[in-house]
Protein backbone atom coordinates (compact mmCIF):
# COMPACT_ATOMS: atom_id res chain seq x y z
CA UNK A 1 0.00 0.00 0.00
CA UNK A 2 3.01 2.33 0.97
CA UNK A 3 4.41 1.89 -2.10
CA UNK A 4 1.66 2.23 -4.56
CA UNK A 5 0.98 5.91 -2.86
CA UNK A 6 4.53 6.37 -3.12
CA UNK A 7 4.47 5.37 -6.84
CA UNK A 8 0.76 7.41 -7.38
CA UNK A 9 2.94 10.59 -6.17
CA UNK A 10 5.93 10.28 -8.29
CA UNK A 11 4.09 9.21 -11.41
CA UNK A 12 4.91 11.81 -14.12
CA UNK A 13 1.45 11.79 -14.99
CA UNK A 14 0.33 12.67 -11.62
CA UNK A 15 2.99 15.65 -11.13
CA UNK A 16 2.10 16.80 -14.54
CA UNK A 17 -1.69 17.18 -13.62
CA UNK A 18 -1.09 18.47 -10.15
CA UNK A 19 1.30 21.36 -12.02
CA UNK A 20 -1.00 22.15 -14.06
CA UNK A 21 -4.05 22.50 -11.54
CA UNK A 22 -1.24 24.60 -9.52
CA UNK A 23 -0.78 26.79 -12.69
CA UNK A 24 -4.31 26.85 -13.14
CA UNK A 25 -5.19 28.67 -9.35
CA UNK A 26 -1.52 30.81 -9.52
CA UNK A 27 -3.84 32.17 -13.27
CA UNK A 28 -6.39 32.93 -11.49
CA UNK A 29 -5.04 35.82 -9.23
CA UNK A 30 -3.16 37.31 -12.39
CA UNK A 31 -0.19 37.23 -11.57
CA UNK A 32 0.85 40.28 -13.88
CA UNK A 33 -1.58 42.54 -12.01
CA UNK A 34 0.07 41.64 -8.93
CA UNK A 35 3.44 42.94 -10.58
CA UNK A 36 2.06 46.45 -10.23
CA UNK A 37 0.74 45.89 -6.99
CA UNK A 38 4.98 45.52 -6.25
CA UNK A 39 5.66 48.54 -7.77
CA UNK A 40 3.21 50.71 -6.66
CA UNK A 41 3.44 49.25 -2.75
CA UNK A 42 7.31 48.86 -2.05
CA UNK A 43 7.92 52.59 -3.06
CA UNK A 44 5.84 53.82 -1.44
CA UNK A 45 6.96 52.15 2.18
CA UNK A 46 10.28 53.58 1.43
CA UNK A 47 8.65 57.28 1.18
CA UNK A 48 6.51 56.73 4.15
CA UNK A 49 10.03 55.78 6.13
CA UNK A 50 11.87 58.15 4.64
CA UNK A 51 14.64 55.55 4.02
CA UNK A 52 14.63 51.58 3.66
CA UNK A 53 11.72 50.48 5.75
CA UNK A 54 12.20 46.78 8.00
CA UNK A 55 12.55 44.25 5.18
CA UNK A 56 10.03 41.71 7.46
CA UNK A 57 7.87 44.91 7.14
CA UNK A 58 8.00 45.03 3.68
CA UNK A 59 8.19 41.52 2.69
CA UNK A 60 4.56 40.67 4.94
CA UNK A 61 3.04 43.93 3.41
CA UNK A 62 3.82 42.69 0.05
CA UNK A 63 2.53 38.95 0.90
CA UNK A 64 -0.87 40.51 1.96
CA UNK A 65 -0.94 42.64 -0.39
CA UNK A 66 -0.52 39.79 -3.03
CA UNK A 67 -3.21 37.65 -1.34
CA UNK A 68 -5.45 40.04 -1.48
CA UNK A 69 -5.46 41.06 -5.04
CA UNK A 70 -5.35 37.54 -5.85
CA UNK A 71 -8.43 36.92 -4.25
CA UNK A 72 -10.07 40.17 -5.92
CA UNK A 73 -8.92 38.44 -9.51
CA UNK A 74 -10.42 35.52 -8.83
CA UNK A 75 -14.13 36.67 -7.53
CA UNK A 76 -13.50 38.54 -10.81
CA UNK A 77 -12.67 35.65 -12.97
CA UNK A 78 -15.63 33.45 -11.16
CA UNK A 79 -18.45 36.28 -11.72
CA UNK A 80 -16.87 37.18 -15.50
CA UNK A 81 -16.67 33.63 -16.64
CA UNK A 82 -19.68 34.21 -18.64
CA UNK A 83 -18.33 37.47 -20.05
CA UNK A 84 -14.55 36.04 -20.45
CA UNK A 85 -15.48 33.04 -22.70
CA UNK A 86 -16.41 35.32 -25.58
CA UNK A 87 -13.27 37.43 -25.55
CA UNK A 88 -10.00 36.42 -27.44
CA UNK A 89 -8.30 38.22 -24.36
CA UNK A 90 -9.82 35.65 -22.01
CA UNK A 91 -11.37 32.38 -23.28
CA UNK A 92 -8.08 30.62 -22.07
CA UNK A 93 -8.74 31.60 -18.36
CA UNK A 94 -9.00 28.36 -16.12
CA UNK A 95 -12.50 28.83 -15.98
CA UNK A 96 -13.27 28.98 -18.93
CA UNK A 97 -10.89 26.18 -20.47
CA UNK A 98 -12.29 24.04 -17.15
CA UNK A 99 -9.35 23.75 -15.47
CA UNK A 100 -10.92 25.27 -12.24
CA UNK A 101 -14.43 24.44 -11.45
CA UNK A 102 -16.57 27.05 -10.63
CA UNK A 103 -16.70 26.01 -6.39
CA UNK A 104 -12.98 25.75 -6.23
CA UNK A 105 -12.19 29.39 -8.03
CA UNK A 106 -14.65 30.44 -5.25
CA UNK A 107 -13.50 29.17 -2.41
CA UNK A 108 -9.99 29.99 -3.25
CA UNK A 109 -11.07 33.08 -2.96
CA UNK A 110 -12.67 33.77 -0.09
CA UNK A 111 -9.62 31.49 1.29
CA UNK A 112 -7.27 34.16 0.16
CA UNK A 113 -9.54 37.30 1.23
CA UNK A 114 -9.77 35.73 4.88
CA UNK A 115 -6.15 35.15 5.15
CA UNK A 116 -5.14 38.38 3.20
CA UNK A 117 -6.72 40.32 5.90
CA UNK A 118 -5.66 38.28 9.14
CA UNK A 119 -2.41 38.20 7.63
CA UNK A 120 -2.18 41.98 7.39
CA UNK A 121 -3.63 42.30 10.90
CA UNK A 122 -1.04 40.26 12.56
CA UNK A 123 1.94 41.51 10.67
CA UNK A 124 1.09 45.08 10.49
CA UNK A 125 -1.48 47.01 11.78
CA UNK A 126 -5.38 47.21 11.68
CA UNK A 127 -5.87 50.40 9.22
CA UNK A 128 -4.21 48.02 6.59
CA UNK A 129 -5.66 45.01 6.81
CA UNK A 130 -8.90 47.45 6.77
CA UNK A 131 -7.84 48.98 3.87
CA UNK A 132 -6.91 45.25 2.03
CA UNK A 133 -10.67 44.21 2.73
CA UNK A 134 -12.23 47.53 1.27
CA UNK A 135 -10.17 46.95 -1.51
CA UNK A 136 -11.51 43.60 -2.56
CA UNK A 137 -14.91 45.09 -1.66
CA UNK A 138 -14.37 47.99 -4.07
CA UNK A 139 -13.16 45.64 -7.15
CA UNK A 140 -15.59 42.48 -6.67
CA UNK A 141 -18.66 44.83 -5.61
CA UNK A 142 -18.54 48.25 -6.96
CA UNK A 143 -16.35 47.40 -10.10
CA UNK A 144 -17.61 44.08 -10.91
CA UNK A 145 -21.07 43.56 -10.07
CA UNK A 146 -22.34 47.12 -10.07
CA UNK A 147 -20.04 48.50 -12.71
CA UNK A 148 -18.36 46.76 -15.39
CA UNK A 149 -21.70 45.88 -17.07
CA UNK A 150 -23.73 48.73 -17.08
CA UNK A 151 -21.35 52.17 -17.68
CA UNK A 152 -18.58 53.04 -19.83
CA UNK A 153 -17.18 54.63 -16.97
CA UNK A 154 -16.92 51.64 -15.48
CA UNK A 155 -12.95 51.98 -15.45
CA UNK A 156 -12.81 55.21 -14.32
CA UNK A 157 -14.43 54.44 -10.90
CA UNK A 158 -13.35 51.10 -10.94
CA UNK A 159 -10.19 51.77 -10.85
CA UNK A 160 -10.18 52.84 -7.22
CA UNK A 161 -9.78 49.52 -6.47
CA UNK A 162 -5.68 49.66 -7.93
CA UNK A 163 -4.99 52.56 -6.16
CA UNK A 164 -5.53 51.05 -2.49
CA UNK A 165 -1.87 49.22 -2.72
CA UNK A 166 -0.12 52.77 -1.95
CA UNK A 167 -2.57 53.84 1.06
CA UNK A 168 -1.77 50.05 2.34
CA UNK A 169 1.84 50.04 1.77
CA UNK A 170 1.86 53.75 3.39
CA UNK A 171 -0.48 53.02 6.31
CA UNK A 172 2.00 49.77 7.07
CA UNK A 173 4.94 51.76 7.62
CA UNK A 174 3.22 54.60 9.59
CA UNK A 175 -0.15 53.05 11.11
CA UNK A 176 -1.99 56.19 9.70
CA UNK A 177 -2.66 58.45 6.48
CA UNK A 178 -1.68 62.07 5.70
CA UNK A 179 -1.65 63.98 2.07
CA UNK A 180 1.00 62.20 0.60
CA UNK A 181 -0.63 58.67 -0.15
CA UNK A 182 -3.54 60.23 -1.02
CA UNK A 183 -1.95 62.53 -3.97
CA UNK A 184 -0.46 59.31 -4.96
CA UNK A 185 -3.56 57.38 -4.77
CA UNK A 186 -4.90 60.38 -6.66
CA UNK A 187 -1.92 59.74 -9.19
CA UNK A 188 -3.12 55.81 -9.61
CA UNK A 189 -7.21 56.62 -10.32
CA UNK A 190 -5.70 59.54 -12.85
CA UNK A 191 -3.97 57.08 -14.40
CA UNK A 192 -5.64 53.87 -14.93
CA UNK A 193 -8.04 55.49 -17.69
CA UNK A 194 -5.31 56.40 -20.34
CA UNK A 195 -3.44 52.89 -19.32
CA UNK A 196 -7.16 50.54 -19.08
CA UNK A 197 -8.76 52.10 -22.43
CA UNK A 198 -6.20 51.90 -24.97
CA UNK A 199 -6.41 47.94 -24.45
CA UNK A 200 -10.24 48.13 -24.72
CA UNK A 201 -9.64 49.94 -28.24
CA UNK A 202 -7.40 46.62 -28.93
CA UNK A 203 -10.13 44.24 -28.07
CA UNK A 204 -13.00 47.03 -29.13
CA UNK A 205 -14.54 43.50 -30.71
CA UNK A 206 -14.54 41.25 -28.25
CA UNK A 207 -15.73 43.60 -25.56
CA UNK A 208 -18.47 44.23 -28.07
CA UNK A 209 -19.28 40.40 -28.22
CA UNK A 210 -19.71 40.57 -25.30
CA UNK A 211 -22.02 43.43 -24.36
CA UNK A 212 -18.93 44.84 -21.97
CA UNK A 213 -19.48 49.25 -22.18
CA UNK A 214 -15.71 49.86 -22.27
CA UNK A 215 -15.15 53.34 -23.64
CA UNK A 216 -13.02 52.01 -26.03
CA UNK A 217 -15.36 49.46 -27.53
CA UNK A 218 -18.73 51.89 -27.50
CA UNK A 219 -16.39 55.01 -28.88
CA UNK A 220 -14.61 56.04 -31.72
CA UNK A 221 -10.65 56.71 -31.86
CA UNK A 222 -11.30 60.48 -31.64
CA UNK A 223 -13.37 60.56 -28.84
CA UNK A 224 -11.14 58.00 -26.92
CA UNK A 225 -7.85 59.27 -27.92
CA UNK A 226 -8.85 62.68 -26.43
CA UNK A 227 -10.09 61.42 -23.20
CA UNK A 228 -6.44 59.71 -22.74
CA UNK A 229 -5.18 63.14 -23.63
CA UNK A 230 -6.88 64.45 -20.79
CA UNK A 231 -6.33 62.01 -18.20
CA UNK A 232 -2.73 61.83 -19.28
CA UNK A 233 -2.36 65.42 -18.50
CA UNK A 234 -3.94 65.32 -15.41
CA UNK A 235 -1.65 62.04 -14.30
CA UNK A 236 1.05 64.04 -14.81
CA UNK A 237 -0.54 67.60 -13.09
CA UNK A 238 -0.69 65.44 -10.04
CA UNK A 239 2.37 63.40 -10.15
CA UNK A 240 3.88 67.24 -9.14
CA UNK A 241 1.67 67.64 -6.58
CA UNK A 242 4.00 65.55 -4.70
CA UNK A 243 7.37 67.42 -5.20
CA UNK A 244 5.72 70.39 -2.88
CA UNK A 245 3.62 67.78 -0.26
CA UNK A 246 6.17 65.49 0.25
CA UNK A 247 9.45 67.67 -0.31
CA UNK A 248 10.88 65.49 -3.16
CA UNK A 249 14.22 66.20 -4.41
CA UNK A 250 15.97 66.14 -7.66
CA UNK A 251 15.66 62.51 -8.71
CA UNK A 252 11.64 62.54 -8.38
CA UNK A 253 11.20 65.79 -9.82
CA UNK A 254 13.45 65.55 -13.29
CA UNK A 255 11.87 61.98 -13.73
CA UNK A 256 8.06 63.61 -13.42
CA UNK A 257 8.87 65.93 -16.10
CA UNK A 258 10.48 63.44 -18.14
CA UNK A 259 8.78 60.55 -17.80
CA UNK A 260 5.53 62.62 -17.83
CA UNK A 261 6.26 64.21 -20.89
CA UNK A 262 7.12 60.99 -22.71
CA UNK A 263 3.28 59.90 -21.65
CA UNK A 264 1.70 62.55 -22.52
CA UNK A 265 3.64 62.55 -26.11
CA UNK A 266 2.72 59.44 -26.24
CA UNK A 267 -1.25 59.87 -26.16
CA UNK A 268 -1.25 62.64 -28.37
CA UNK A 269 0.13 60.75 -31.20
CA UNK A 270 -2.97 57.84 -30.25
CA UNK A 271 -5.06 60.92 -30.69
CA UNK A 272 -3.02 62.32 -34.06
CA UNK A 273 -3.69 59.10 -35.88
CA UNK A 274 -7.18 59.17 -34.71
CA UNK A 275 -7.61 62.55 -36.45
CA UNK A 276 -5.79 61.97 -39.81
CA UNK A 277 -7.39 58.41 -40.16
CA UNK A 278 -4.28 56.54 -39.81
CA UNK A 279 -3.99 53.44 -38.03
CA UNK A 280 -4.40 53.36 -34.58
CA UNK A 281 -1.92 51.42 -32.51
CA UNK A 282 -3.47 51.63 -28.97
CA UNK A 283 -1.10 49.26 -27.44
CA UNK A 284 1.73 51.76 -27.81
CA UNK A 285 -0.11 53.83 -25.66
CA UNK A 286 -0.58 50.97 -23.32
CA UNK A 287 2.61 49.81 -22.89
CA UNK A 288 3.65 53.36 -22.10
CA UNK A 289 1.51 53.67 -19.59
CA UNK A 290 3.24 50.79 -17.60
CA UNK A 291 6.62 52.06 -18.19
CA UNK A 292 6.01 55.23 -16.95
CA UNK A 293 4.16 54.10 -13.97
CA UNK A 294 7.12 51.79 -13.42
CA UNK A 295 10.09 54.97 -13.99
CA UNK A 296 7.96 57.17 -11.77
CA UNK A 297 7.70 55.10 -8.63
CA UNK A 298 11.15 53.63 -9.29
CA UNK A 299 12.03 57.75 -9.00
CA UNK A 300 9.65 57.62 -5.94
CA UNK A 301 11.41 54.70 -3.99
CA UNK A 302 15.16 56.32 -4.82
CA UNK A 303 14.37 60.10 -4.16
CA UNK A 304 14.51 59.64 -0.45
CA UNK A 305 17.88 57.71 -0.16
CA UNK A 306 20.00 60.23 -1.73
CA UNK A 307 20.63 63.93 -0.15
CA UNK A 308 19.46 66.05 -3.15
């Protein structure tokens, strides 16, 4: 009997299926969402310390931070599975494909919203773990359910949800909230628009297909291509905000400007095409959007360990 359970477990038939049912749960928390969630939180604890923050500190922020966004993705994945197998972008989602059964995508996560939050509690401090919780509220309740279906604003307010990783990674350093996470939560909700609807122009079909009211998809190129104008400029109108509120130096400030200006460039030429009925490449535009995100809280977590 020993032996046969031994053999069950080593079977390469048996390691291949568990892999790929571990594969199919690590898919569901999208893992590339929870890159930003890196970028945007470990910065910020550096600001908030004013230097390098305890390295337990940041390591159990980030943890809880990842569990909890995980377990927003998948209440998103379980309630869009309708919506996600009529979209190019999507109909390989473990869902979908099968891979995950409807009950196990759902219990995984509330699993991972419990622990997210009792994690955060123990390791740092009740105003983040109540901020975690809100977070998933605001993307599996106001975003998903309420929103997503019924507004092409949906992104716009939607988006809140993303921007809770810098008030969390803040409020774990500190235990409480001033003007500076909020300008940069500010920066996050200004920004998602002019990153989100770009792609939505990219899929414009599918989220047609599938009766989705992304501004990209019920729009055309002009009318999108100037509302990433404007939300680009703003982005970067409040990305200065924080040189004055939180005395940044040299470092932040010549990377705003920069990095800013290459984003704003950017969206004008989506909006240029649009006008003299070139091709649009919207994913240009996208993948700007990340970089500059990336540069700008890079800029963020360096300005305060150097003297100028």
């Amino acid at each position: 009997m020993v032996q046969s359970s031994v053999s069950a477990v080593t079977d390469p038939a048996t390691r291949s299926s568990l892999g790929r049912t571990v594969r199919a749960y690590v898919a569901l928390t999208k893992p590339r969402v929870l890159e930003l969630l890196l970028v945007t939180t470990v910065p910020v604890m550096i600001l908030a310390q004013g230097g390098l923050p305890n390295l337990w500190l940041v390591l159990a922020t980030v943890i809880g931070g990842a569990m909890s966004a995980g377990s927003a993705a998948t209440f998103n994945m379980y309630l869009d599975r309708d919506i996600d197998a009529h979209m190019r972008r999507t109909e390989n989602r473990p869902l979908v494909t099968g891979e995950v059964s409807p009950r196990g995508a759902l219990t995984f996560a509330w699993v991972l919203a419990v622990a997210s939050t009792v994690w955060l509690l123990v390791t740092t401090n009740w105003l983040a773990a109540a901020l975690s919780a809100v977070a998933i509220f605001f993307y599996v309740v106001i975003y998903t359910i309420i929103l997503k279906r019924r507004t092409e604003q949906n992104i716009v307010w939607g988006g809140i949800a993303g921007c809770f990783p810098v008030l969390i990674g803040w409020s774990a350093v500190t235990g409480s909230l001033t003007g500076t996470p909020f300008i940069l939560f500010l920066l996050v909700f200004l920004w998602t628009p002019p990153h989100y609807w770009p792609l939505s122009m990219k899929y414009k079909g599918d989220y047609q297909e599938a009766d989705v009211p992304m501004l990209g998809a019920t729009r055309d190129g002009l009318q999108v291509g100037l509302q990433v104008i404007l939300y680009a400029w703003a982005t970067v109108a409040s990305s200065l905000l924080l040189i004055p509120v939180a005395g940044m130096g040299l470092v932040y400030t010549a990377s705003a400007l920069v990095f800013g200006g290459w984003f704003i460039v950017e969206s004008h030429v989506l909006y240029n095409r649009a006008v003299r009925g070139e091709q649009i490449r919207p994913m240009r535009v996208f993948h700007a959007s990340i970089t500059y995100l990336t540069l700008l809280f890079v800029a963020i977590a360096v300005d305060p360990l150097l003297p100028f």
